[in-house]
N, C-alpha and C. Protein backbone atom coordinates (compact mmCIF):
# COMPACT_ATOMS: atom_id res chain seq x y z
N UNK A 1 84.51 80.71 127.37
CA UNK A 1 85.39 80.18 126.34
C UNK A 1 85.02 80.79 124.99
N UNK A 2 84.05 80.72 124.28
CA UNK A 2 82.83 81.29 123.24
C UNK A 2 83.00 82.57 123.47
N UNK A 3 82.86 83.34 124.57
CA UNK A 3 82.97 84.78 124.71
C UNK A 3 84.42 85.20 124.36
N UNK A 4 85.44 84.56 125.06
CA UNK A 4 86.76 85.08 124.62
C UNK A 4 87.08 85.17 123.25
N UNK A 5 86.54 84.28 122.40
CA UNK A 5 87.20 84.06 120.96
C UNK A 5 86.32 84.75 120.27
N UNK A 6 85.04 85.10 120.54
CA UNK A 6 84.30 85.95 119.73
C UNK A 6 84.94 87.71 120.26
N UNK A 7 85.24 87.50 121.38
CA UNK A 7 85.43 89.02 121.48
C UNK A 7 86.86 89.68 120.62
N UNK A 8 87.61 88.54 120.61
CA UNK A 8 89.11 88.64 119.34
C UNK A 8 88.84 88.52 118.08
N UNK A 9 87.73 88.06 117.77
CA UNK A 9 87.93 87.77 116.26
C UNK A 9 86.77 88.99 115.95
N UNK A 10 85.76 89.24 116.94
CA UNK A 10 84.99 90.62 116.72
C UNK A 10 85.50 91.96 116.61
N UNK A 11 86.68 92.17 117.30
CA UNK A 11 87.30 93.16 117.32
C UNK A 11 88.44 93.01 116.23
N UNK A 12 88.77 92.25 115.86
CA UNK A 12 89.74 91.77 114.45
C UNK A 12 88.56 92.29 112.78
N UNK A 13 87.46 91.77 113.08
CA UNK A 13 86.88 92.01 112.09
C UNK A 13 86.45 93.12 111.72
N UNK A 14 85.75 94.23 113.02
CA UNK A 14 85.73 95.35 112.96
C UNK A 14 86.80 96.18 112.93
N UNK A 15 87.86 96.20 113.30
CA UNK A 15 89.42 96.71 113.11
C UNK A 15 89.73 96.54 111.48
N UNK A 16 89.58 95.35 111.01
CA UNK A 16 90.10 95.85 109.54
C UNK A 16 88.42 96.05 108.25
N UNK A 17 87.43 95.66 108.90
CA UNK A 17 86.25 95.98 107.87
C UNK A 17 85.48 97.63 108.33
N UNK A 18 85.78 97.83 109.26
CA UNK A 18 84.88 98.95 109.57
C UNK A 18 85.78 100.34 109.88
N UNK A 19 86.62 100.00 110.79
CA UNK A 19 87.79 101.20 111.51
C UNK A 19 88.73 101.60 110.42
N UNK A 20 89.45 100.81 109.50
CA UNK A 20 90.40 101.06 109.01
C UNK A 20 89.89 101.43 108.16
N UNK A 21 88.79 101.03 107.22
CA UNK A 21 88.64 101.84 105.54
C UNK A 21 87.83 103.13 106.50
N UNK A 22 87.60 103.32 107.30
CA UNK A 22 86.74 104.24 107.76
C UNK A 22 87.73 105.20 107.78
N UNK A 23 88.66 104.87 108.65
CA UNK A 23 89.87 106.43 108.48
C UNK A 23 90.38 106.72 107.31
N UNK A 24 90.67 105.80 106.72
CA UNK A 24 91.61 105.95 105.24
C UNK A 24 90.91 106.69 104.23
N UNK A 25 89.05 106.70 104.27
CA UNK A 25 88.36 107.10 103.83
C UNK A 25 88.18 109.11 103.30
N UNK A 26 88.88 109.55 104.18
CA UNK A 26 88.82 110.37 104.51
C UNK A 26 88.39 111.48 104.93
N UNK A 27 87.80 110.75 105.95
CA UNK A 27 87.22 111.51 107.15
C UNK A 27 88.17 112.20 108.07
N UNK A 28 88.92 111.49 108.14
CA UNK A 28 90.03 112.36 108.82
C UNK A 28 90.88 113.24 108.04
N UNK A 29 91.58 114.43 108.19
CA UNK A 29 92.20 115.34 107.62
C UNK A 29 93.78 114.84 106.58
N UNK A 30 94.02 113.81 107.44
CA UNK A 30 95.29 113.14 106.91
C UNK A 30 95.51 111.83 106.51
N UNK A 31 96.11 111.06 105.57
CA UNK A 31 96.20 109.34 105.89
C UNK A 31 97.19 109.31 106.59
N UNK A 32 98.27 110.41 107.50
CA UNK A 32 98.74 110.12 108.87
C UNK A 32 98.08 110.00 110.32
N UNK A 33 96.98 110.71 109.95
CA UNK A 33 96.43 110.87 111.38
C UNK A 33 95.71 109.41 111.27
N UNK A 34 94.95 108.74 110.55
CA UNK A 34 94.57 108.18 109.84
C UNK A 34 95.17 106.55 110.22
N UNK A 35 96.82 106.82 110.09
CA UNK A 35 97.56 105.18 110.19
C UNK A 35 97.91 105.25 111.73
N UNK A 36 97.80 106.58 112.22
CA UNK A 36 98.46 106.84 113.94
C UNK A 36 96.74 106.54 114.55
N UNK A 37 95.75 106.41 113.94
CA UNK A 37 94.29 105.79 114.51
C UNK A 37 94.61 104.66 114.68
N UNK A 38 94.61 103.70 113.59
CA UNK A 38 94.39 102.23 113.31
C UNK A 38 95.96 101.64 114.10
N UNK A 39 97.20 102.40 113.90
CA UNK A 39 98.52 101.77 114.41
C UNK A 39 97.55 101.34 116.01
N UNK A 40 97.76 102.91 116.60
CA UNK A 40 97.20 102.70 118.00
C UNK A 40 95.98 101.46 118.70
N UNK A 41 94.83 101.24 117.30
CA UNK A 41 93.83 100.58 117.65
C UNK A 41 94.38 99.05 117.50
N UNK A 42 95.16 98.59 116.97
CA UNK A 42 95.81 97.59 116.50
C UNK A 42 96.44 97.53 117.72
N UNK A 43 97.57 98.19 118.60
CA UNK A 43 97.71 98.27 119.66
C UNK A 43 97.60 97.57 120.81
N UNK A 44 96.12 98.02 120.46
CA UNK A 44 95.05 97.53 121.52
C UNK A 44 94.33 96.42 121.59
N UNK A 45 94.02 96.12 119.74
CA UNK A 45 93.56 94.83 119.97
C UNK A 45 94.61 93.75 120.28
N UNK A 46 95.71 93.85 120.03
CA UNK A 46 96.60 92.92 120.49
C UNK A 46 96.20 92.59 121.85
N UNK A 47 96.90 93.98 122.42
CA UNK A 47 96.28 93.42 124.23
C UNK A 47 94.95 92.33 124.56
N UNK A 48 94.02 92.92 124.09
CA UNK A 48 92.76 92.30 123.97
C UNK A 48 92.81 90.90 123.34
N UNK A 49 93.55 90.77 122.34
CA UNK A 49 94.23 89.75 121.92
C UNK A 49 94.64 88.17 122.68
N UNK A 50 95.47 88.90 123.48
CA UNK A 50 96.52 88.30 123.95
C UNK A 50 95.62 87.88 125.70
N UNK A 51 95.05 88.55 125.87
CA UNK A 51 94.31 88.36 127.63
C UNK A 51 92.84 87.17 126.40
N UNK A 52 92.44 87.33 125.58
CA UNK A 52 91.13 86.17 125.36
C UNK A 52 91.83 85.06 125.10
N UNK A 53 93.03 85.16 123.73
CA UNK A 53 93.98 83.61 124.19
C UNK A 53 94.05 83.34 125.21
N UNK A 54 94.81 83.73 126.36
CA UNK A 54 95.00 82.90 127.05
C UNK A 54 93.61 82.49 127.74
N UNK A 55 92.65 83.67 128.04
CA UNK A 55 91.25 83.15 128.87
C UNK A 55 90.63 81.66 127.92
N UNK A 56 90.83 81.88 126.66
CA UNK A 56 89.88 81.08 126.32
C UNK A 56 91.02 79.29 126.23
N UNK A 57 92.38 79.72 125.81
CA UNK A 57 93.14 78.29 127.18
C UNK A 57 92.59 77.61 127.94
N UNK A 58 92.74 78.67 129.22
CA UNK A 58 92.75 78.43 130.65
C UNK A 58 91.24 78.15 130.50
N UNK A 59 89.57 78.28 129.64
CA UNK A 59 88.86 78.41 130.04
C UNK A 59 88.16 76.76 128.84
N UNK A 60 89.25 76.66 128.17
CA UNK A 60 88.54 75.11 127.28
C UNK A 60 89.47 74.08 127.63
N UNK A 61 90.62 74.07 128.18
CA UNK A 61 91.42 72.73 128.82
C UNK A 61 90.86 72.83 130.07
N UNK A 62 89.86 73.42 130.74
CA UNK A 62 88.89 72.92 132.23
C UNK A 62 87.67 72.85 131.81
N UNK A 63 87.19 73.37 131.02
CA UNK A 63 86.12 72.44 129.99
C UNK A 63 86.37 71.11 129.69
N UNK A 64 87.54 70.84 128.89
CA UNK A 64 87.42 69.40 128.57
C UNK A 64 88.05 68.56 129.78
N UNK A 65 88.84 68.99 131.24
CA UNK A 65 89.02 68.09 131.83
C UNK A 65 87.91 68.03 132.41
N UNK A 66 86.82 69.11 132.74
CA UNK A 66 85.30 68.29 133.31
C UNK A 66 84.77 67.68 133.05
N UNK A 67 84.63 67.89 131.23
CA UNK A 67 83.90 66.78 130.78
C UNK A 67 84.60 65.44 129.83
N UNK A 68 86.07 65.53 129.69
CA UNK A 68 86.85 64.52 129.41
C UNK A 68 87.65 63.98 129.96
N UNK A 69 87.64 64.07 131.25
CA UNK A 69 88.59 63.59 132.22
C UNK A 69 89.92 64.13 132.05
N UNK A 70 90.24 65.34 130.66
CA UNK A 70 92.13 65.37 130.74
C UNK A 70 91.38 66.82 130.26
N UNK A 71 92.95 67.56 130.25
CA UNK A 71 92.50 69.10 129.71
C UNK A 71 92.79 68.93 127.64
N UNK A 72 93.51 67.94 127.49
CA UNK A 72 93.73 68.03 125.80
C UNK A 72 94.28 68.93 125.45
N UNK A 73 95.77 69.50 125.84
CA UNK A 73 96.00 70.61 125.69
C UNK A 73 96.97 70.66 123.76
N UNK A 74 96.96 69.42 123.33
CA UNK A 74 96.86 69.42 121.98
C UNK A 74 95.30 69.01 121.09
N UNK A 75 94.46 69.45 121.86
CA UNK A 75 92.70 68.89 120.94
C UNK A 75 93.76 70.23 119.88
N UNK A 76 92.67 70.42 118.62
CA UNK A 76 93.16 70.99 117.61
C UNK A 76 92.56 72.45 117.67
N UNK A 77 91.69 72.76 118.42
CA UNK A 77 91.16 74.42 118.93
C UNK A 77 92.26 74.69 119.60
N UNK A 78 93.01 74.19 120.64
CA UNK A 78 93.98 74.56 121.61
C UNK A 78 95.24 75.32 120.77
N UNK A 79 95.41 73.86 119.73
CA UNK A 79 96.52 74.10 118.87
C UNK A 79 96.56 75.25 118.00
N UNK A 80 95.19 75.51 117.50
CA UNK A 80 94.60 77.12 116.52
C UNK A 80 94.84 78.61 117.42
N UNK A 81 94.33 78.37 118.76
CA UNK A 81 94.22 79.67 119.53
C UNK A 81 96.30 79.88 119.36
N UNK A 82 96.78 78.85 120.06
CA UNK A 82 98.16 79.11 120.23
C UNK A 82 99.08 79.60 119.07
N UNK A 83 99.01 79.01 118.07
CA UNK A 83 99.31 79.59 116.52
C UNK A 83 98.32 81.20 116.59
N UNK A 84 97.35 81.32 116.80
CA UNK A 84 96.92 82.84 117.09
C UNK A 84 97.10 83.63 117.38
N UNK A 85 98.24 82.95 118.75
CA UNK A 85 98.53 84.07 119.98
C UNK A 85 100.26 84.19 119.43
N UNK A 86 100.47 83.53 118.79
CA UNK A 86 102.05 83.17 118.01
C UNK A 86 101.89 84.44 117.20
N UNK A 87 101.19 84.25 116.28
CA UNK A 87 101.49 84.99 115.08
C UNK A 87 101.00 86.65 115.79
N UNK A 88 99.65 86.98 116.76
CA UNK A 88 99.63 87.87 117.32
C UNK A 88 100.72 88.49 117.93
N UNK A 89 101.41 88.23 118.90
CA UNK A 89 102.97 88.18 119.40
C UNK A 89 104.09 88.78 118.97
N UNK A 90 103.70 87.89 117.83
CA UNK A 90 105.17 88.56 116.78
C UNK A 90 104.62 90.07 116.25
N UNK A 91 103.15 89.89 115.95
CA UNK A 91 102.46 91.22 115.12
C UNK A 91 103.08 92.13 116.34
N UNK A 92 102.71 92.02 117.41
CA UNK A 92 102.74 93.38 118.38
C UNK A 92 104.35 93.43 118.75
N UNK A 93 104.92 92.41 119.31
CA UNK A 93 106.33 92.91 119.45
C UNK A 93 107.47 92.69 118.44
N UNK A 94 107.50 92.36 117.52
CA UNK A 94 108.51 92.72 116.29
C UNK A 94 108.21 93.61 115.32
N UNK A 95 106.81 93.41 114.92
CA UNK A 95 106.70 94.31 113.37
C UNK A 95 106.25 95.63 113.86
N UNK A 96 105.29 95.74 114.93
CA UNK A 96 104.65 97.07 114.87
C UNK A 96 105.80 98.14 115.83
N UNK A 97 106.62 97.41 116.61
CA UNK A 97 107.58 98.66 117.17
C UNK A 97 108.37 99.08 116.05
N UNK A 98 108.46 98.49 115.14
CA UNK A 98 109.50 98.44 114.03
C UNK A 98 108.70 99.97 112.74
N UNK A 99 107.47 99.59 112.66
CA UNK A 99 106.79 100.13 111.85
C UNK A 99 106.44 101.80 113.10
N UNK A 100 106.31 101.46 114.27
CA UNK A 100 106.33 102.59 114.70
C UNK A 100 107.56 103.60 115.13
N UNK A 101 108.64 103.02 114.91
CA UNK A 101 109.69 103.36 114.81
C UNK A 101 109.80 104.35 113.82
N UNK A 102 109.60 103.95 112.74
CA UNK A 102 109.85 104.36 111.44
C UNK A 102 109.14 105.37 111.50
N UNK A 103 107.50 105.19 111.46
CA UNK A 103 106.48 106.18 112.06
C UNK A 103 107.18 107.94 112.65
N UNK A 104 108.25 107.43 113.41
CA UNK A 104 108.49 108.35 114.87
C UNK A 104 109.75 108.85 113.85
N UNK A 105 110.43 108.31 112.99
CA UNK A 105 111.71 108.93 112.50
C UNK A 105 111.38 109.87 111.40
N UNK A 106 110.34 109.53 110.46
CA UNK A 106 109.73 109.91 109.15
C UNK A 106 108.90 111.21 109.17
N UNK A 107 108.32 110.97 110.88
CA UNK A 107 106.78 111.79 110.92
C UNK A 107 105.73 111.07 109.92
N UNK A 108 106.00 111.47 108.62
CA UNK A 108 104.93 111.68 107.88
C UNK A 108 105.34 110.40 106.38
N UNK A 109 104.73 109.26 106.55
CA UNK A 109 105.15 108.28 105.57
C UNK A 109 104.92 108.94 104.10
N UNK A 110 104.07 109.41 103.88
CA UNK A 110 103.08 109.42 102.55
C UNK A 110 104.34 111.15 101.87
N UNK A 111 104.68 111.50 102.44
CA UNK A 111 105.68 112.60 102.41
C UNK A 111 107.17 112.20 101.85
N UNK A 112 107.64 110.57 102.12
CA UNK A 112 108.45 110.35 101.73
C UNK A 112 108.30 109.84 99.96
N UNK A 113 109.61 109.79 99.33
CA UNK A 113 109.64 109.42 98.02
C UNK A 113 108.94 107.61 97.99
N UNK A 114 108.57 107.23 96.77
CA UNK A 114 108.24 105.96 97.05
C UNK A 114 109.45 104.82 97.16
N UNK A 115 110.43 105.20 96.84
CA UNK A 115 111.62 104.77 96.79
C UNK A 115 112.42 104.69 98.00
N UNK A 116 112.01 105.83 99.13
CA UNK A 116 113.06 105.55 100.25
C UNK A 116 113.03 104.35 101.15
N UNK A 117 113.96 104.51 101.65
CA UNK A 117 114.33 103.24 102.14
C UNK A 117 113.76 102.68 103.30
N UNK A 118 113.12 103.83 104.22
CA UNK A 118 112.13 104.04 105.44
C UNK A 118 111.00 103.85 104.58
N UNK A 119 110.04 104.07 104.24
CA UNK A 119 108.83 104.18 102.98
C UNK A 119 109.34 102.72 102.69
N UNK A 120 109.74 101.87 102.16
CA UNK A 120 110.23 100.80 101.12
C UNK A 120 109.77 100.08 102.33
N UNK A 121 110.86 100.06 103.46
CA UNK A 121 110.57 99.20 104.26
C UNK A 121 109.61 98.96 105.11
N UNK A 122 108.79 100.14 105.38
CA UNK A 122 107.80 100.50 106.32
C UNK A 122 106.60 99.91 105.62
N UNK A 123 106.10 99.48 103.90
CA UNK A 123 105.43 99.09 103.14
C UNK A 123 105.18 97.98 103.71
N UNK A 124 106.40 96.98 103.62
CA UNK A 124 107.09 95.57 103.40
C UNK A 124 106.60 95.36 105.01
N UNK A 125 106.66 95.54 106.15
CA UNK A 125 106.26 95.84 107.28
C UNK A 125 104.88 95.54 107.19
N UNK A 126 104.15 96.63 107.21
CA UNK A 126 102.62 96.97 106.40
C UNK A 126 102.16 95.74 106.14
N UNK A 127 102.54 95.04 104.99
CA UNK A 127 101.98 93.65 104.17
C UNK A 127 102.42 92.82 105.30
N UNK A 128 103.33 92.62 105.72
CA UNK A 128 103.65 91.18 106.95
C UNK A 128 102.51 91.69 108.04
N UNK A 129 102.73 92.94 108.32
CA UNK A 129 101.39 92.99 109.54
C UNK A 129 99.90 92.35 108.81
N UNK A 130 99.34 92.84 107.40
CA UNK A 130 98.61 92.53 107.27
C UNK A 130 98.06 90.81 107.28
N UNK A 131 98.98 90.27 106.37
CA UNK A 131 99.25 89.05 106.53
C UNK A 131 98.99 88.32 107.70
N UNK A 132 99.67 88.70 109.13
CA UNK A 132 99.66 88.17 110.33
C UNK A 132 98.10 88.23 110.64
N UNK A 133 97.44 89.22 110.52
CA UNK A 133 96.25 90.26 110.79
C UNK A 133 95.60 89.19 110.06
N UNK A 134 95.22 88.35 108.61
CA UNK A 134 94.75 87.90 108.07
C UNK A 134 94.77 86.35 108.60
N UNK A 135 95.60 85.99 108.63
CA UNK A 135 96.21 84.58 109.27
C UNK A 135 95.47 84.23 110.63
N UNK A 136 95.35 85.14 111.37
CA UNK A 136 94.53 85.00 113.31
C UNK A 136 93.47 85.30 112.63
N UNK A 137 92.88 85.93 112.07
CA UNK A 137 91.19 86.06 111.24
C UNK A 137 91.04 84.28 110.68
N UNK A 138 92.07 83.61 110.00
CA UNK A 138 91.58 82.76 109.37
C UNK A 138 91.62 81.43 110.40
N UNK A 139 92.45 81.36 110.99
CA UNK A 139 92.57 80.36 112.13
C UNK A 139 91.37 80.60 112.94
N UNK A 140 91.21 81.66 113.40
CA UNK A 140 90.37 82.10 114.47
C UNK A 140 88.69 81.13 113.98
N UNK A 141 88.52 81.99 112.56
CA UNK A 141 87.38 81.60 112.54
C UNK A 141 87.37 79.75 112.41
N UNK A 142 88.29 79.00 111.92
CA UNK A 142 88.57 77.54 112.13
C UNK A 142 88.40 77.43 113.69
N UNK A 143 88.70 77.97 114.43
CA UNK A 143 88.65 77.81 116.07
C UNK A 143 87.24 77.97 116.45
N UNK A 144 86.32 78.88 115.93
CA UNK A 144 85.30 78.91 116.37
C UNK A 144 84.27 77.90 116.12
N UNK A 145 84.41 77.36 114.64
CA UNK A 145 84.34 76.06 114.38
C UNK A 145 84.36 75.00 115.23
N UNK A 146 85.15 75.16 115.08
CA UNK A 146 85.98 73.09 115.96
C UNK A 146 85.50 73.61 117.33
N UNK A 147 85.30 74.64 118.25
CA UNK A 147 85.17 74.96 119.35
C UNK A 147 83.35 74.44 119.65
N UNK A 148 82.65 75.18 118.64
CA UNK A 148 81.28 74.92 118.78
C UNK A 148 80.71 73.19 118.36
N UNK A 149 81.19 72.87 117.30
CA UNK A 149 81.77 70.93 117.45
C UNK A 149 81.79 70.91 118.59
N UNK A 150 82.73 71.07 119.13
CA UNK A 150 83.04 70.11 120.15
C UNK A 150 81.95 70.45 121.56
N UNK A 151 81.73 71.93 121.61
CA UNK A 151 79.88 72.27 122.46
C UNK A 151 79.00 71.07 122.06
N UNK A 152 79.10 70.61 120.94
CA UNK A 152 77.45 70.37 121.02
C UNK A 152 77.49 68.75 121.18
C-alpha cells in the first residue's frame, strides 16, 4: 500500500525537481528535444501512475476490511488517491494528446511567434498540465499522511 504511493509521488517528484530542470538546463542541444524528454517521461509516469492508484485501492480497502471489518471505500486516503487518479486521467488523456498534437503539427514550439495560436494554446495547455502535475503532488503527499495515521 506504502510502496504504491511512494513509488507515484517519487517518481512525480523526481519528474518535475530533477528530470525536467535537468533537460531544460541545457544539456541537451534543444528545449525541443528537451520537452519531447519530459512529454514522453510524463507519459510514463502516468502509466505508473495509474497501475499504483489502483494497487494502492485494491491494497488499503483489504487492509482496512482485515483490520476494520469493512473496506471504507470513502475513509479520506481512498477519497485523495481517487481525486489523484482523476486529475491524473484527465492529465494523460485530454491535455497531453492535445499538447502532443500540437507538438506533431508545429515540430518545433519555441520556433513559433509568441502570439500564434498553436504556441498561445500549447502554453495554456502547459500551465493546466502543470497545475494537474502540482495538485496529485499535493493530495498525494496529504495521502501519505492520513495513510501512515491510520498504520500506526
Amino acid at each position: 500500500m506504502l510502496l504504491s504511493l511512494v513509488v507515484w509521488l517519487g517518481g512525480l517528484i523526481f519528474l518535475a525537481f530533477v528530470e525536467a530542470p535537468t533537460a531544460f538546463s541545457g544539456i541537451l542541444p534543444t528545449r525541443h528535444l528537451a520537452g519531447s524528454m519530459v512529454g514522453r517521461s510524463l507519459d510514463v509516469l502516468h502509466g505508473m501512475a495509474i497501475v499504483s492508484g489502483i494497487v494502492f485501492l485494491i491494497t488499503s480497502m483489504t487492509y482496512s476490511r482485515m483490520t476494520a471489518g469493512a473496506a471504507r471505500p470513502l475513509a479520506g486516503r481512498h477519497l485523495l488517491i481517487a481525486l489523484m487518479l482523476l486529475l491524473t486521467l484527465i492529465s494523460q488523456f485530454a491535455i497531453s494528446p492535445k499538447m502532443h498534437a500540437i507538438r506533431a503539427q508545429v515540430e518545433v514550439i519555441d520556433n513559433l511567434p509568441v502570439d500564434s495560436p498553436q504556441r498561445v494554446e500549447f502554453n495554456r495547455l502547459h500551465v493546466w498540465s502543470e497545475q494537474f502535475e502540482e495538485g496529485v503532488l499535493l493530495l498525494g503527499l496529504v495521502a501519505l499522511y492520513a495513510t501512515a495515521s491510520a498504520l500506526k
